[in-house]
PDB file of N, CA and C in Angstrom:
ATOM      1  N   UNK A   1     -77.640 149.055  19.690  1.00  0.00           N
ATOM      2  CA  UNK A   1     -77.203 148.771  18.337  1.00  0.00           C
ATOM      3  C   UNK A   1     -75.940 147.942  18.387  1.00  0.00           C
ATOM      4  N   UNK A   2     -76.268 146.980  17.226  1.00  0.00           N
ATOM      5  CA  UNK A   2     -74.691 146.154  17.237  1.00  0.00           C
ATOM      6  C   UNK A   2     -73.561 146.392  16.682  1.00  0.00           C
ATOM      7  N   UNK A   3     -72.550 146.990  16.469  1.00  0.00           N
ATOM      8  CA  UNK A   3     -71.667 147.014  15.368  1.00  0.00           C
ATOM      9  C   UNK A   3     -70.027 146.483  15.439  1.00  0.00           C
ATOM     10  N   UNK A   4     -69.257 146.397  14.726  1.00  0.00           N
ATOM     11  CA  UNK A   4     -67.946 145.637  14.592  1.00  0.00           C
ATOM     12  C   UNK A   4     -68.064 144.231  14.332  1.00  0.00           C
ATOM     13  N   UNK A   5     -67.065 143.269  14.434  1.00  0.00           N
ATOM     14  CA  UNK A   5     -66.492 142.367  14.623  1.00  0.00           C
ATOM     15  C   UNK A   5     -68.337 141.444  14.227  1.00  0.00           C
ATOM     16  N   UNK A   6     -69.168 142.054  14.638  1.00  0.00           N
ATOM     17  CA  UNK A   6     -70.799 140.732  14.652  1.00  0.00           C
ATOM     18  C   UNK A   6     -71.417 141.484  13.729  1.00  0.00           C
ATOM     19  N   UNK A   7     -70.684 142.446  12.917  1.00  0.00           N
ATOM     20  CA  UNK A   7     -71.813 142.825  11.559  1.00  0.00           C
ATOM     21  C   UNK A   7     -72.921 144.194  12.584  1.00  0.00           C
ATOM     22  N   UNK A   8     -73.480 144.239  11.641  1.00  0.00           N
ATOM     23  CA  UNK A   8     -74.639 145.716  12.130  1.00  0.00           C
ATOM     24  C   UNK A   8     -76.000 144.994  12.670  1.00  0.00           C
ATOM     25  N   UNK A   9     -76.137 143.736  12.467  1.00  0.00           N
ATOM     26  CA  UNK A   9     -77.618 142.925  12.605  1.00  0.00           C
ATOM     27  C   UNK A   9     -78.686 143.840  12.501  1.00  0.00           C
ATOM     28  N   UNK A  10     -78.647 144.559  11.374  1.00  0.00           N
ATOM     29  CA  UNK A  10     -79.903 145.029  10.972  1.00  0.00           C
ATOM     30  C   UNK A  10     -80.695 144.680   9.902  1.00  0.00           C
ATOM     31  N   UNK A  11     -80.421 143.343   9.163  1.00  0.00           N
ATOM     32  CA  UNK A  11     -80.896 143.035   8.053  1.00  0.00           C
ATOM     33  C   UNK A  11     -80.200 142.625   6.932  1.00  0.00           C
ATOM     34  N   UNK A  12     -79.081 143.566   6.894  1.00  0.00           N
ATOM     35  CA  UNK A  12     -78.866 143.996   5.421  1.00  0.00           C
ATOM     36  C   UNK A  12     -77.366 143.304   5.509  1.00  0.00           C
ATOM     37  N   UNK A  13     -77.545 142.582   4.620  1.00  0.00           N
ATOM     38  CA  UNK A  13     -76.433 141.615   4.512  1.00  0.00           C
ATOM     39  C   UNK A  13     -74.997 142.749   3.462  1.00  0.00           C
ATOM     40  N   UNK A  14     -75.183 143.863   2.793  1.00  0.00           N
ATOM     41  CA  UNK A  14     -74.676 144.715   2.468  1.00  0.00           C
ATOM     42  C   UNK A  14     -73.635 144.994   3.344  1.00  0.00           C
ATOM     43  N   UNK A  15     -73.695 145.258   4.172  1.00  0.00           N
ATOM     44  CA  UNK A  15     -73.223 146.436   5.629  1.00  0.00           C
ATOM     45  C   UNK A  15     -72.321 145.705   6.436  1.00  0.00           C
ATOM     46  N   UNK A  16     -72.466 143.950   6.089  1.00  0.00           N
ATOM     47  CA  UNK A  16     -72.002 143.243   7.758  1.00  0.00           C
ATOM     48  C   UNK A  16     -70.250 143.441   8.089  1.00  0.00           C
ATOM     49  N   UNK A  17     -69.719 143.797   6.917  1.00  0.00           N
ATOM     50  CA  UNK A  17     -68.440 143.831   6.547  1.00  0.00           C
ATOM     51  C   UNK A  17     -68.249 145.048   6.925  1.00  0.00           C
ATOM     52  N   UNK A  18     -68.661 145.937   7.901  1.00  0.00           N
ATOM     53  CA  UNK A  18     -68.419 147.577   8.134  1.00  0.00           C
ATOM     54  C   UNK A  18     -66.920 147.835   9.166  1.00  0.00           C
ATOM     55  N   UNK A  19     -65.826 148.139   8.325  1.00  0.00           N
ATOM     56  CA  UNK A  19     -65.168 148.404   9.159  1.00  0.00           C
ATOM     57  C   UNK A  19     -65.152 149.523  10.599  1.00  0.00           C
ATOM     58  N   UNK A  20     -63.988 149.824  11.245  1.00  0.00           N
ATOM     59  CA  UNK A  20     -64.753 151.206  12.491  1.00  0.00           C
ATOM     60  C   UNK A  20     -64.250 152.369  11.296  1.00  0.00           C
ATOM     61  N   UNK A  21     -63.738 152.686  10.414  1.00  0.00           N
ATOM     62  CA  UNK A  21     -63.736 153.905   9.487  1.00  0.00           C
ATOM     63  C   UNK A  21     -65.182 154.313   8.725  1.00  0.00           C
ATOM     64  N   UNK A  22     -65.795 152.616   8.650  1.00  0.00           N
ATOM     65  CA  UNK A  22     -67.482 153.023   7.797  1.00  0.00           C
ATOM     66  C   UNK A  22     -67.144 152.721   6.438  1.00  0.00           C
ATOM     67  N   UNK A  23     -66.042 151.937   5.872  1.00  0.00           N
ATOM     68  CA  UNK A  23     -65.431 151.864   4.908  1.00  0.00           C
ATOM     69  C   UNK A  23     -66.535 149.867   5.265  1.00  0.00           C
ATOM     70  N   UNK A  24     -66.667 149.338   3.776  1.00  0.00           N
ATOM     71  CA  UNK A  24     -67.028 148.221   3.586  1.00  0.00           C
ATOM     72  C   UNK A  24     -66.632 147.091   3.060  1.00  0.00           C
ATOM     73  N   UNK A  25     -65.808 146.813   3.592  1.00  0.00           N
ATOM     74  CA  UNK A  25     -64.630 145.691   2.953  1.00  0.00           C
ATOM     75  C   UNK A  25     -65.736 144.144   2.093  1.00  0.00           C
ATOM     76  N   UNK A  26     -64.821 143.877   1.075  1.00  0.00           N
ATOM     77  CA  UNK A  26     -65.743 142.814   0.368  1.00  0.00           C
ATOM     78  C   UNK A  26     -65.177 141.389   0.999  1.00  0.00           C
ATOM     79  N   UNK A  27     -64.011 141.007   1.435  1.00  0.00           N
ATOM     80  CA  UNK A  27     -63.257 139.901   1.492  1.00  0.00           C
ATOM     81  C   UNK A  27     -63.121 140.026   2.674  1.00  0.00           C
ATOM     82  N   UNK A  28     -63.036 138.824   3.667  1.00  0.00           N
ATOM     83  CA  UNK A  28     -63.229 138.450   5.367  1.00  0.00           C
ATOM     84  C   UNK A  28     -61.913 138.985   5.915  1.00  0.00           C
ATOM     85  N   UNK A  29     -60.459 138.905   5.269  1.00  0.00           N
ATOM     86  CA  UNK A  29     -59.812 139.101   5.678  1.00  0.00           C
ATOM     87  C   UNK A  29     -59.296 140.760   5.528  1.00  0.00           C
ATOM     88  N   UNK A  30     -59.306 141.345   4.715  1.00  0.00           N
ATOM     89  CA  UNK A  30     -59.462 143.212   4.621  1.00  0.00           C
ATOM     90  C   UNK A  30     -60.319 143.448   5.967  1.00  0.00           C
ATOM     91  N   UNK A  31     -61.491 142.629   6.499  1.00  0.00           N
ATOM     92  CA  UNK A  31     -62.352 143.096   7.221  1.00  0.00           C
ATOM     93  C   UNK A  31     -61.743 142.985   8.539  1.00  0.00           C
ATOM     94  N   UNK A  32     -61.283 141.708   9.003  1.00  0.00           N
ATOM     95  CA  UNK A  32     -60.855 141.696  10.315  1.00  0.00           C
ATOM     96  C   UNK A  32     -59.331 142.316   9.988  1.00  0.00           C
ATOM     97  N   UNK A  33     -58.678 142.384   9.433  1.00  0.00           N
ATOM     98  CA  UNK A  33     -57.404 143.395   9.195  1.00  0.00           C
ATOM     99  C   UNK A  33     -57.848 144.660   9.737  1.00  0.00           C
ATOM    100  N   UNK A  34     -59.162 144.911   9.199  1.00  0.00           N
ATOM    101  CA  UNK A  34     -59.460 146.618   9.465  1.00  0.00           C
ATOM    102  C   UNK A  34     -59.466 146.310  11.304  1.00  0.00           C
ATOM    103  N   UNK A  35     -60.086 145.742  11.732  1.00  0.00           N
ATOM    104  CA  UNK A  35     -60.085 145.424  13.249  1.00  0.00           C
ATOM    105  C   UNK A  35     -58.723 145.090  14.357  1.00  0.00           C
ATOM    106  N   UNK A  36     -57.480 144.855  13.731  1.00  0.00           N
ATOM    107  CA  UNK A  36     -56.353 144.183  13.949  1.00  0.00           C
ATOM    108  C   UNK A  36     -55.722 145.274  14.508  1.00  0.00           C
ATOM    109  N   UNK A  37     -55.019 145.143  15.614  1.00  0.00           N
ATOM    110  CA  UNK A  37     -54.283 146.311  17.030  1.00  0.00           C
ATOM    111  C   UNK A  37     -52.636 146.178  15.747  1.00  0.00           C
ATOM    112  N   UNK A  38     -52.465 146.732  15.325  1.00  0.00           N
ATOM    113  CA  UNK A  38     -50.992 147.178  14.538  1.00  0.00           C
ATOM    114  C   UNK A  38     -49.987 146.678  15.935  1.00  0.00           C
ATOM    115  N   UNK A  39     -49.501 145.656  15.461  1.00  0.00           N
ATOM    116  CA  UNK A  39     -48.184 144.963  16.198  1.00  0.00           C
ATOM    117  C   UNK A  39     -48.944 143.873  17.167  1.00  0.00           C
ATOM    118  N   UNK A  40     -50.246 143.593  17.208  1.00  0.00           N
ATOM    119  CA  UNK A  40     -50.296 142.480  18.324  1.00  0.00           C
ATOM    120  C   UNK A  40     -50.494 141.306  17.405  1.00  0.00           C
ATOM    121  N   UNK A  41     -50.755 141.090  16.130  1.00  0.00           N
ATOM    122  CA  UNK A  41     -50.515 140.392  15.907  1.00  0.00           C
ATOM    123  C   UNK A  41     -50.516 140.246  14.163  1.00  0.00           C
ATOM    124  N   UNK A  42     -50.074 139.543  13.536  1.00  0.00           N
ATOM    125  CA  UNK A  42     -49.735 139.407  12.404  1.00  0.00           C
ATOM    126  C   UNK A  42     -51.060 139.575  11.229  1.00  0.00           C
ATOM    127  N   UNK A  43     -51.108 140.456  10.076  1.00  0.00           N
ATOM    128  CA  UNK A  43     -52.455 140.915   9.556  1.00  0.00           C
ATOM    129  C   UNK A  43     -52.662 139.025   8.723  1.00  0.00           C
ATOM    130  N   UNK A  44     -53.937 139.269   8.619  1.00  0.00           N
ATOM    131  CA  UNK A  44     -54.554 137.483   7.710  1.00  0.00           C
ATOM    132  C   UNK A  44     -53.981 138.142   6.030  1.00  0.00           C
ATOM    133  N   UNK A  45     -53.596 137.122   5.561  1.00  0.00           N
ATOM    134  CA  UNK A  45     -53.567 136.981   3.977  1.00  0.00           C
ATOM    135  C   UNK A  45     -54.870 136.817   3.478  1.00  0.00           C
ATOM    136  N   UNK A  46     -55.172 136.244   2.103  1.00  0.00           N
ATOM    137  CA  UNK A  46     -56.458 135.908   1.406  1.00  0.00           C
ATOM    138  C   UNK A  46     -56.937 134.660   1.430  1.00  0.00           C
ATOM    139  N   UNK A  47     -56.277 134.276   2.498  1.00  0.00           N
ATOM    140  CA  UNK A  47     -56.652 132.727   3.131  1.00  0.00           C
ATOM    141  C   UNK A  47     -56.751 132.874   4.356  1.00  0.00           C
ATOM    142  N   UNK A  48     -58.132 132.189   5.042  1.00  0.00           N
ATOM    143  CA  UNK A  48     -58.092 132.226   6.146  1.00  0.00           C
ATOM    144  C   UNK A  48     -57.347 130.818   7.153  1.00  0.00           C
ATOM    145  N   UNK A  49     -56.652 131.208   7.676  1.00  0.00           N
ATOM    146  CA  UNK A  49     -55.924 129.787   8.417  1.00  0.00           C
ATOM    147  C   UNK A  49     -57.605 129.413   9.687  1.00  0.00           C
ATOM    148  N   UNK A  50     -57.137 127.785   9.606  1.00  0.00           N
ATOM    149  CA  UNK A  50     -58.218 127.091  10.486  1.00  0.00           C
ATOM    150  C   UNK A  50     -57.448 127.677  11.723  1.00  0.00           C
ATOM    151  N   UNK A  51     -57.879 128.335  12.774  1.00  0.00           N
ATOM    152  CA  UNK A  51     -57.730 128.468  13.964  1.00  0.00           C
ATOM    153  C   UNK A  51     -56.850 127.106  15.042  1.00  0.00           C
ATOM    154  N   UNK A  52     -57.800 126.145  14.788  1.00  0.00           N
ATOM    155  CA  UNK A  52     -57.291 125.112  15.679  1.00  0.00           C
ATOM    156  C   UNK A  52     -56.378 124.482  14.947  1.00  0.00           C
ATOM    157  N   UNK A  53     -55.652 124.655  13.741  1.00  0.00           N
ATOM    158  CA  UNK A  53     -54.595 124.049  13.492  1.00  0.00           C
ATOM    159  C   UNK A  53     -53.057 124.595  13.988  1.00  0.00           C
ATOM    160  N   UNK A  54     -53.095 125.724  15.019  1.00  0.00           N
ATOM    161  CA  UNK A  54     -52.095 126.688  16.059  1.00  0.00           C
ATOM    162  C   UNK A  54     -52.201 125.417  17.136  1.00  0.00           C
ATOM    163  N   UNK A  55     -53.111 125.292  16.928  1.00  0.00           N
ATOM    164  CA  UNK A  55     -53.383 124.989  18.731  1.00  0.00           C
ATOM    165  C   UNK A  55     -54.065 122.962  18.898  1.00  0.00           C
ATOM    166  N   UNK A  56     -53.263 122.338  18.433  1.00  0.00           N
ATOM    167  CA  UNK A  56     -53.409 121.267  18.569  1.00  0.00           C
ATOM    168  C   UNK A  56     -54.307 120.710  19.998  1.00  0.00           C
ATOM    169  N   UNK A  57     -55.763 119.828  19.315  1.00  0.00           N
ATOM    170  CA  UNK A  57     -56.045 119.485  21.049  1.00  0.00           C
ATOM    171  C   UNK A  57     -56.973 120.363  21.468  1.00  0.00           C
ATOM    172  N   UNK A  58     -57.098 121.849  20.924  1.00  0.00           N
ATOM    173  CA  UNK A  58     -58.187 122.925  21.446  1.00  0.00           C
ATOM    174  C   UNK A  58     -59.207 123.102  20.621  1.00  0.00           C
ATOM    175  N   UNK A  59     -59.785 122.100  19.480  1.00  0.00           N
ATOM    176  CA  UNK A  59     -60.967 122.228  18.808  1.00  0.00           C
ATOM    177  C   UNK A  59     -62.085 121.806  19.755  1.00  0.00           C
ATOM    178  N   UNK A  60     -61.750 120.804  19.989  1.00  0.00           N
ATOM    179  CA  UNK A  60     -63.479 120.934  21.321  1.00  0.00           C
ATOM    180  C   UNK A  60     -63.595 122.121  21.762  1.00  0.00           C
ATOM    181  N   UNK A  61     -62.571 122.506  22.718  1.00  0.00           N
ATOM    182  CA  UNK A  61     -63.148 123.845  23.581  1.00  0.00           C
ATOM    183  C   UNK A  61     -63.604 125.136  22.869  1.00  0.00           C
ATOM    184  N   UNK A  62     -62.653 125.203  21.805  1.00  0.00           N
ATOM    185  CA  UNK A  62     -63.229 126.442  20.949  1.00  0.00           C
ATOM    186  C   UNK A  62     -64.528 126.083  20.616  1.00  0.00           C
ATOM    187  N   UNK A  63     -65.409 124.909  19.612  1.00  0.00           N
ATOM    188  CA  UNK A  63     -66.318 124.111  18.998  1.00  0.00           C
ATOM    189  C   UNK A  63     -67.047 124.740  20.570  1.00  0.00           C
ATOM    190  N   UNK A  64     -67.165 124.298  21.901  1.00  0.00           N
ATOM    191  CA  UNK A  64     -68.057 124.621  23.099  1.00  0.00           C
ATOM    192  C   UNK A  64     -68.271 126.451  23.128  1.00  0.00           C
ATOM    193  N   UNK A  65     -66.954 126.946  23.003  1.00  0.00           N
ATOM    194  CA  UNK A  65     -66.741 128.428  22.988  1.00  0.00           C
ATOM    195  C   UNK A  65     -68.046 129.333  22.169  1.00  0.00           C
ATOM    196  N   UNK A  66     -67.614 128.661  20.906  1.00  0.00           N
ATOM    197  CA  UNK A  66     -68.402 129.421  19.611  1.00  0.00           C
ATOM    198  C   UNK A  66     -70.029 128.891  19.969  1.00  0.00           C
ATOM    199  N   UNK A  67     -70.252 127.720  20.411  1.00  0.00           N
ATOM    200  CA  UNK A  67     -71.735 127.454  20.614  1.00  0.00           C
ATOM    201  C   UNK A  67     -72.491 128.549  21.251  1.00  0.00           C
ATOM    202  N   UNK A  68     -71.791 129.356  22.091  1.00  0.00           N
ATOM    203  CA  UNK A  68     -72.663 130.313  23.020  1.00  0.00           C
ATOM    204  C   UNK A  68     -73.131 131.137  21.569  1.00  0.00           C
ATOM    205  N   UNK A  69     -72.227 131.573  20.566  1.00  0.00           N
ATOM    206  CA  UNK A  69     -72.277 132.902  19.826  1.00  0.00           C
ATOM    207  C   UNK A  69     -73.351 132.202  18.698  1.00  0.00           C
ATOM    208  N   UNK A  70     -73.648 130.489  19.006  1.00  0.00           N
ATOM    209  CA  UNK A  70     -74.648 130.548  17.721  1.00  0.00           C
ATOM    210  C   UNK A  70     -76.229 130.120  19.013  1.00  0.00           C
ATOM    211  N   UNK A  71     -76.309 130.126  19.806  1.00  0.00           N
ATOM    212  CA  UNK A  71     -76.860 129.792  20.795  1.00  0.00           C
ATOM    213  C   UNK A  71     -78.014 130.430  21.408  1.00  0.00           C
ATOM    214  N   UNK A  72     -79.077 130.778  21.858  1.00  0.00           N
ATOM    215  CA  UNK A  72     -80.026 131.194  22.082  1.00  0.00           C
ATOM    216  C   UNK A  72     -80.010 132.578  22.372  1.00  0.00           C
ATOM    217  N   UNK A  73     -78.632 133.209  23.159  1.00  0.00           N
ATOM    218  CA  UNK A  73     -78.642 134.742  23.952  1.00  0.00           C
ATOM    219  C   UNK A  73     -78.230 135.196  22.574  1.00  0.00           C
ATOM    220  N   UNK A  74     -77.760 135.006  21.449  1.00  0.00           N
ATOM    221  CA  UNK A  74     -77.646 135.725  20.959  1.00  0.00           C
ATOM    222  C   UNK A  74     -78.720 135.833  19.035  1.00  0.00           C
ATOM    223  N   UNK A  75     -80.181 134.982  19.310  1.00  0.00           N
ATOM    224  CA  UNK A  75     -80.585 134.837  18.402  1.00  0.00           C
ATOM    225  C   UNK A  75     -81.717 136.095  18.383  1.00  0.00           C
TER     226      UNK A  75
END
């Protein structure tokens, strides 16, 4: 079974937002907040920041990174 951070992949588009309490957050950022280590790093607002705008120069590699997660092992 799948659960956290990749949703429940059981169908139900309801559920994918399941925090680890079982609580169901509506908004992306409540959701990965619920996932967030208290002090490693700063909780998201109601905006999500573009990732590669931290990190000047690292959108290819991330763009190669994320291909695995839309990519055949995991369809």
């Amino acid at each position: 079974q799948v659960r956290g951070l990749c949703g429940t992949f059981n169908g139900d588009q309801q559920d994918e937002f399941m925090t680890p309490e079982g609580d169901v957050e509506l908004g992306v950022a409540d959701f990965a907040n619920a996932f967030r280590a208290a002090g490693a790093c700063p909780a998201l607002g109601p905006g999500i920041p573009d990732p590669c705008d931290g990190f000047p120069g690292s959108r290819e590699r991330a763009e190669a990174a994320c291909a695995v997660l839309l990519g055949p092992a995991f369809q």
